[in-house]
C-alpha atoms as a PDB file:
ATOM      1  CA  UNK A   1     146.829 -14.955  74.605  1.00  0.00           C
ATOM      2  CA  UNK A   2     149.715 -13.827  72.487  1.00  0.00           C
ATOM      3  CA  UNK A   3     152.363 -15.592  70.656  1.00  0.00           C
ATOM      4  CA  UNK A   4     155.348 -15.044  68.904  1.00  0.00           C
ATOM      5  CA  UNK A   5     157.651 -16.578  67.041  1.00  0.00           C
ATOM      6  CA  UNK A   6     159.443 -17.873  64.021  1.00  0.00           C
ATOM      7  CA  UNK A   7     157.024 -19.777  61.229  1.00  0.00           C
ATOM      8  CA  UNK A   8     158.509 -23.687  60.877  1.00  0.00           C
ATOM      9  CA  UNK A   9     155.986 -24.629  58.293  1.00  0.00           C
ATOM     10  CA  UNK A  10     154.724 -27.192  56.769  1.00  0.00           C
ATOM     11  CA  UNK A  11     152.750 -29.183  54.130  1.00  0.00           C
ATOM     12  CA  UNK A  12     148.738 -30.912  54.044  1.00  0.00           C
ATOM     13  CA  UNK A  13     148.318 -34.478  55.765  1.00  0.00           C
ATOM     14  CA  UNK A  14     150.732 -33.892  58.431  1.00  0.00           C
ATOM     15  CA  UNK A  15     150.284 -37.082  60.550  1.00  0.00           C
ATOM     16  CA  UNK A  16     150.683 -38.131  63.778  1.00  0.00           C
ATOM     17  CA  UNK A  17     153.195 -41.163  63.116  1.00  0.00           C
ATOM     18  CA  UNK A  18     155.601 -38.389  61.521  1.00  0.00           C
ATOM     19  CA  UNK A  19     154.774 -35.698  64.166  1.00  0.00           C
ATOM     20  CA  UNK A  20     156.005 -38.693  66.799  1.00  0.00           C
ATOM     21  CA  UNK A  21     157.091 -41.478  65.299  1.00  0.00           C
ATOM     22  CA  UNK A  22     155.646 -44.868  66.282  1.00  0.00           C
ATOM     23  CA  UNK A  23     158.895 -46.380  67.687  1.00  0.00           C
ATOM     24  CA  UNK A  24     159.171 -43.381  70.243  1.00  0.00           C
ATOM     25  CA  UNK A  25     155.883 -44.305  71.458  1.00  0.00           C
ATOM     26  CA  UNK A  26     157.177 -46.461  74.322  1.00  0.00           C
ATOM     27  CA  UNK A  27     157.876 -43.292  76.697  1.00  0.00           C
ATOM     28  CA  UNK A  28     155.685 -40.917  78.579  1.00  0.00           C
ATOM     29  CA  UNK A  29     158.555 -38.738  79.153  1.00  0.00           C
ATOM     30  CA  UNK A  30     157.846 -35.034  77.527  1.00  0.00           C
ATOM     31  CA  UNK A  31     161.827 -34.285  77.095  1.00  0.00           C
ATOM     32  CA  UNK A  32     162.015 -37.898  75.524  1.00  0.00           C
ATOM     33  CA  UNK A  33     158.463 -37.134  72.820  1.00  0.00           C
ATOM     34  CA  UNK A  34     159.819 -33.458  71.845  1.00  0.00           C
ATOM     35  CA  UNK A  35     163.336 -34.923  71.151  1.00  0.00           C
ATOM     36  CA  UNK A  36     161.944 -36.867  68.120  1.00  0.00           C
ATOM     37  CA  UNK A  37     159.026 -34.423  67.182  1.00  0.00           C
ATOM     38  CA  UNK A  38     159.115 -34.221  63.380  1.00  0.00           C
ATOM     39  CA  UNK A  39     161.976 -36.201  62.790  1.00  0.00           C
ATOM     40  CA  UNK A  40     161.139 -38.383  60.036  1.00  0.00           C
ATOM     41  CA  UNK A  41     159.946 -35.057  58.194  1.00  0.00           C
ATOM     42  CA  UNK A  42     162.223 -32.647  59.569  1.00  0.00           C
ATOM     43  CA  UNK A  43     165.169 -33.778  60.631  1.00  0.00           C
ATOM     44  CA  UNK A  44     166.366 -30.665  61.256  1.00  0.00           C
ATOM     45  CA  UNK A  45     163.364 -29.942  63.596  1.00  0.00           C
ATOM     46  CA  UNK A  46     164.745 -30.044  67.129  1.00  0.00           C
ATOM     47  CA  UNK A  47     168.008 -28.435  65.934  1.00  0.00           C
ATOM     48  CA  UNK A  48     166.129 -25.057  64.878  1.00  0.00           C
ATOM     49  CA  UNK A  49     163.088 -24.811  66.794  1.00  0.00           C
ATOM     50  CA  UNK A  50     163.217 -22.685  70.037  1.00  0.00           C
ATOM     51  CA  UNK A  51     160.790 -21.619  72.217  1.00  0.00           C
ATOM     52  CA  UNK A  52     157.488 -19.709  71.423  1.00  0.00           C
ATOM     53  CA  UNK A  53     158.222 -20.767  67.664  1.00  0.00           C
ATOM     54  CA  UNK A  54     155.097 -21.351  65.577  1.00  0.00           C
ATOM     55  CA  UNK A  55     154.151 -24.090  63.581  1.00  0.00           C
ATOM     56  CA  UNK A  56     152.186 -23.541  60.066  1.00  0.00           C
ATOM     57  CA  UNK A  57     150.762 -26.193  58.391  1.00  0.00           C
ATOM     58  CA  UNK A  58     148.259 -27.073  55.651  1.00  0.00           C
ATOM     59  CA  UNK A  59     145.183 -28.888  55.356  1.00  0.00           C
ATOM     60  CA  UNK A  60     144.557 -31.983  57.612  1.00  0.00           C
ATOM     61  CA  UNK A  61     146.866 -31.526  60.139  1.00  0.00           C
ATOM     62  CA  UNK A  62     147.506 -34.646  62.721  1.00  0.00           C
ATOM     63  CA  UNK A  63     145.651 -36.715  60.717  1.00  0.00           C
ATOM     64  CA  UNK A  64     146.504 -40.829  61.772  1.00  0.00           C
ATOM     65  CA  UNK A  65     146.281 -42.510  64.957  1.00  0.00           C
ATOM     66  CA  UNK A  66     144.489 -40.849  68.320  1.00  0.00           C
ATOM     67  CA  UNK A  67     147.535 -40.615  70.666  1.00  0.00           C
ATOM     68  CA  UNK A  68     148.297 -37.511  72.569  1.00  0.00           C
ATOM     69  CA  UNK A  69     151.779 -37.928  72.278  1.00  0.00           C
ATOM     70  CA  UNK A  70     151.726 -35.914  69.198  1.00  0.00           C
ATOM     71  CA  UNK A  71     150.176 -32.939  70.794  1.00  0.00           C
ATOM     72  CA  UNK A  72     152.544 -33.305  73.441  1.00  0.00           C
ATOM     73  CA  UNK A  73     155.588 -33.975  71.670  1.00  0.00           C
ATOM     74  CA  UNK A  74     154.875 -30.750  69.719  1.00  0.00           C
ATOM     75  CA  UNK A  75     154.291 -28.346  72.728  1.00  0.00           C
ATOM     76  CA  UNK A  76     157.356 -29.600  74.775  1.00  0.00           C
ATOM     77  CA  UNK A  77     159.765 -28.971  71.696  1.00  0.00           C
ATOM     78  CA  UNK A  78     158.927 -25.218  72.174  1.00  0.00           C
ATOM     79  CA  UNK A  79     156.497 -24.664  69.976  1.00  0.00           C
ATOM     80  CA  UNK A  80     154.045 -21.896  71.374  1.00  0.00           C
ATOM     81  CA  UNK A  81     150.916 -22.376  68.553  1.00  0.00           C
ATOM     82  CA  UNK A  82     150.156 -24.371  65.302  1.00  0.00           C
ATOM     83  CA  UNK A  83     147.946 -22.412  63.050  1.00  0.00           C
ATOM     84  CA  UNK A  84     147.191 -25.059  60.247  1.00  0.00           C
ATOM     85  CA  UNK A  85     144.142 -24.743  57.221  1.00  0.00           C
ATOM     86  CA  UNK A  86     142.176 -27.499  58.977  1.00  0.00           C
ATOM     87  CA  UNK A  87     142.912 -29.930  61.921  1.00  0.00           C
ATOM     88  CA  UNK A  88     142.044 -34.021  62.186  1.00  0.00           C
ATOM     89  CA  UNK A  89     139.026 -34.091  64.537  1.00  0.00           C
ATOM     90  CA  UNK A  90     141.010 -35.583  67.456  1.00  0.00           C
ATOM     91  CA  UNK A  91     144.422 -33.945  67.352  1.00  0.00           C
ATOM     92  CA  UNK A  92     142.289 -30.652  67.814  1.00  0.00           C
ATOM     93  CA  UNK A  93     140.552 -32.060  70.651  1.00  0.00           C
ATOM     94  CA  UNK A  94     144.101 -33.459  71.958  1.00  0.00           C
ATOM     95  CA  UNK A  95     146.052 -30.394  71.860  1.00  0.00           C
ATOM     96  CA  UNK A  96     143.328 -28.252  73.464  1.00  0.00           C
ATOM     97  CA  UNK A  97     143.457 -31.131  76.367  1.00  0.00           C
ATOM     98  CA  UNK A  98     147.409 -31.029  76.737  1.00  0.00           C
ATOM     99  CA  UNK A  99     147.020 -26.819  76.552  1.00  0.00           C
ATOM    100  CA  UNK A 100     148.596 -27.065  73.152  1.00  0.00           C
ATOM    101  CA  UNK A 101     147.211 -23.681  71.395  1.00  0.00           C
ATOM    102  CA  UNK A 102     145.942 -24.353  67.711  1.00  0.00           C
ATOM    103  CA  UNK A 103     143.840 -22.423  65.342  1.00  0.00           C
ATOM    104  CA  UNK A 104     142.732 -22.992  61.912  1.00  0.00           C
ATOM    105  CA  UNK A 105     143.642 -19.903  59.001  1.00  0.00           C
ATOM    106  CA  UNK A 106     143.583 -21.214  55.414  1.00  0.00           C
ATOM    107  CA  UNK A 107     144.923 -17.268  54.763  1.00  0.00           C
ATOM    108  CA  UNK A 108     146.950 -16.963  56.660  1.00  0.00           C
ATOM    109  CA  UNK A 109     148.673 -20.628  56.088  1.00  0.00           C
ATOM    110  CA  UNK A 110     148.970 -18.874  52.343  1.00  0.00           C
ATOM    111  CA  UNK A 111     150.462 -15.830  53.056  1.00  0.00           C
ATOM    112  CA  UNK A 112     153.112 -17.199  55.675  1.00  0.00           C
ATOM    113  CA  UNK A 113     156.527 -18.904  54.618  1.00  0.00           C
ATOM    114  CA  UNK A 114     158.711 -20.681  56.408  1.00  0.00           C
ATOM    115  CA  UNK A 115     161.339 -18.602  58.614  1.00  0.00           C
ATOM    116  CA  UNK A 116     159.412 -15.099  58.720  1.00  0.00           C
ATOM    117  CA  UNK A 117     158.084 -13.790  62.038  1.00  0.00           C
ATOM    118  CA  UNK A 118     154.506 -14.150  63.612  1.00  0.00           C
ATOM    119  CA  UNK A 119     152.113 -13.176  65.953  1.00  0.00           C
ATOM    120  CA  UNK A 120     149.554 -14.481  66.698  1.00  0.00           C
ATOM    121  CA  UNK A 121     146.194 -12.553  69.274  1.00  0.00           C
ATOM    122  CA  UNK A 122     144.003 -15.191  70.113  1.00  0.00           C
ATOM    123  CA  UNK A 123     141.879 -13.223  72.229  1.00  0.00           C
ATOM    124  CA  UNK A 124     141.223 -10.730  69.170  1.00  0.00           C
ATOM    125  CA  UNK A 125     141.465 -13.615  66.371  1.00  0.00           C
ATOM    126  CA  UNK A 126     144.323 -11.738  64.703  1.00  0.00           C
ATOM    127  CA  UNK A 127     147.392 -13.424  62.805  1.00  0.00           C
ATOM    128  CA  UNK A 128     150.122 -10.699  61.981  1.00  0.00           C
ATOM    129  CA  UNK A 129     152.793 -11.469  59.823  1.00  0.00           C
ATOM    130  CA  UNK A 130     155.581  -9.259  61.489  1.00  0.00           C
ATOM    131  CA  UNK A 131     158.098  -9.933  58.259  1.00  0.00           C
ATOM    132  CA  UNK A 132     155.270  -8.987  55.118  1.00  0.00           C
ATOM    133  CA  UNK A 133     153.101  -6.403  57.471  1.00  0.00           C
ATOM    134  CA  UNK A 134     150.017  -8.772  56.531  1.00  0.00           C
ATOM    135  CA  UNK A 135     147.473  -9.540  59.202  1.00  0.00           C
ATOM    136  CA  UNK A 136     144.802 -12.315  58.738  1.00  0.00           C
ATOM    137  CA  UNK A 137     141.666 -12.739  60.818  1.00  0.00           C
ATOM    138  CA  UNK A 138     140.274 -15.912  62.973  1.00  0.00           C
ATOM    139  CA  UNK A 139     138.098 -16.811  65.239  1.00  0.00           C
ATOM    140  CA  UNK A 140     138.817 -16.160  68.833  1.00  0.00           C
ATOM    141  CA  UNK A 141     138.928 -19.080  71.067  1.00  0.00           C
ATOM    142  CA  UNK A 142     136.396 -19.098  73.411  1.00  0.00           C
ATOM    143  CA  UNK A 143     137.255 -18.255  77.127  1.00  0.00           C
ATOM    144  CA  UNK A 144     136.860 -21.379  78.745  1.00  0.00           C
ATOM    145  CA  UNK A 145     138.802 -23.058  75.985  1.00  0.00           C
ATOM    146  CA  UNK A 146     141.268 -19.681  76.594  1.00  0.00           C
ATOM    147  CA  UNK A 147     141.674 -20.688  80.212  1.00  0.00           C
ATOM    148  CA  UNK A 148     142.006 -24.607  79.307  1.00  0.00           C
ATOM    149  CA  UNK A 149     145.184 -23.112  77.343  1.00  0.00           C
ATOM    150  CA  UNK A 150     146.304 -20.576  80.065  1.00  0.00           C
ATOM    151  CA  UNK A 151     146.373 -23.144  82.883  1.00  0.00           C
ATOM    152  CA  UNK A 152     148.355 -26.159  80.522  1.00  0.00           C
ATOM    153  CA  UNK A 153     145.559 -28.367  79.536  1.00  0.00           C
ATOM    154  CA  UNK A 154     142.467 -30.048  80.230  1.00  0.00           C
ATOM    155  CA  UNK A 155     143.543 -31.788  83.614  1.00  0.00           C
ATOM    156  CA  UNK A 156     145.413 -28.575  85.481  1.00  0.00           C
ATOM    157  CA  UNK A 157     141.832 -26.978  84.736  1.00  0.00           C
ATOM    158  CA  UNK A 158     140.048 -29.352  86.467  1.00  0.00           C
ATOM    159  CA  UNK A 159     142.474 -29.295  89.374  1.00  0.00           C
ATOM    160  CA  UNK A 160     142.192 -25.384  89.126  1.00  0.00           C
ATOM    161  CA  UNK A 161     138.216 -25.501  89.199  1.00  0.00           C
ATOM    162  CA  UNK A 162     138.462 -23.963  86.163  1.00  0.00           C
ATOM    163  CA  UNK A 163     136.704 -25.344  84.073  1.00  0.00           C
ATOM    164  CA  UNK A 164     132.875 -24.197  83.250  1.00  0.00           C
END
């Protein structure tokens, strides 16, 4: 899995109720969530993201309430993957169930700013900052998390018989 994209990026303790605010919450529509994503810490968010963009963030990233509409909110606005220094236990375990592709890169979290170019291998655990010529190692997800990704989430696995 490859991505690319321009770095929106963003500070430690990112949390859920500013990822999707709590007054947005009464929708399940996807179009509805990623119309508000970030906007009480971006408002400028939905105006400049655009799709296969890639979100950098610091330490504790999602941190706050459980819901998956942050997760969800997040892919449907475009973005392709969030590579943060650390993730809150359950947004990790959220995003990789919605087939929202994350990874955790203190260095490379460091040595991106906001606005340059990215790609990101997650089959070969390889960040490359296309604007500084920097690259930055990771761990590769594993496959069947890989194919959780590929197919959209969690559920369309199951559906697939994909999951192992």
């Amino acid at each position: 899995m490859k991505f690319n994209g321009k770095a929106l990026k963003y500070g430690d303790n990112v949390d859920t109720d500013v990822i999707i605010p709590a007054r947005y919450l009464n929708t399940i529509d996807k179009k509805e969530l990623a119309s508000h994503c970030m906007q009480d810490i971006d408002g400028e968010f939905t105006k400049k993201v655009r799709a296969g963009d890639i979100m950098v963030a610091g330490y504790n990233f999602g941190c706050g309430s459980s819901r998956e509409h942050a997760p969800i909110a997040i892919k449907e606005s475009g973005i392709s993957v969030v590579i943060a220094k650390s993730f809150a236990r359950i947004f990790y375990r959220n995003a990789i169930n919605i087939g929202l592709a994350i990874v955790e890169c203190p260095e490379a979290v460091d040595g991106i700013l906001d606005g340059e170019q990215v790609e990101a291998d997650l089959d070969a655990g390889v960040i490359y900052n296309k604007t500084t010529g920097k690259q930055y190692s990771t761990q590769p997800f594993p496959a069947f998390i890989q194919k959780i990704i590929e197919n959209g989430g969690l559920v369309a696995s199951i559906q697939k018989g994909d999951v192992r």
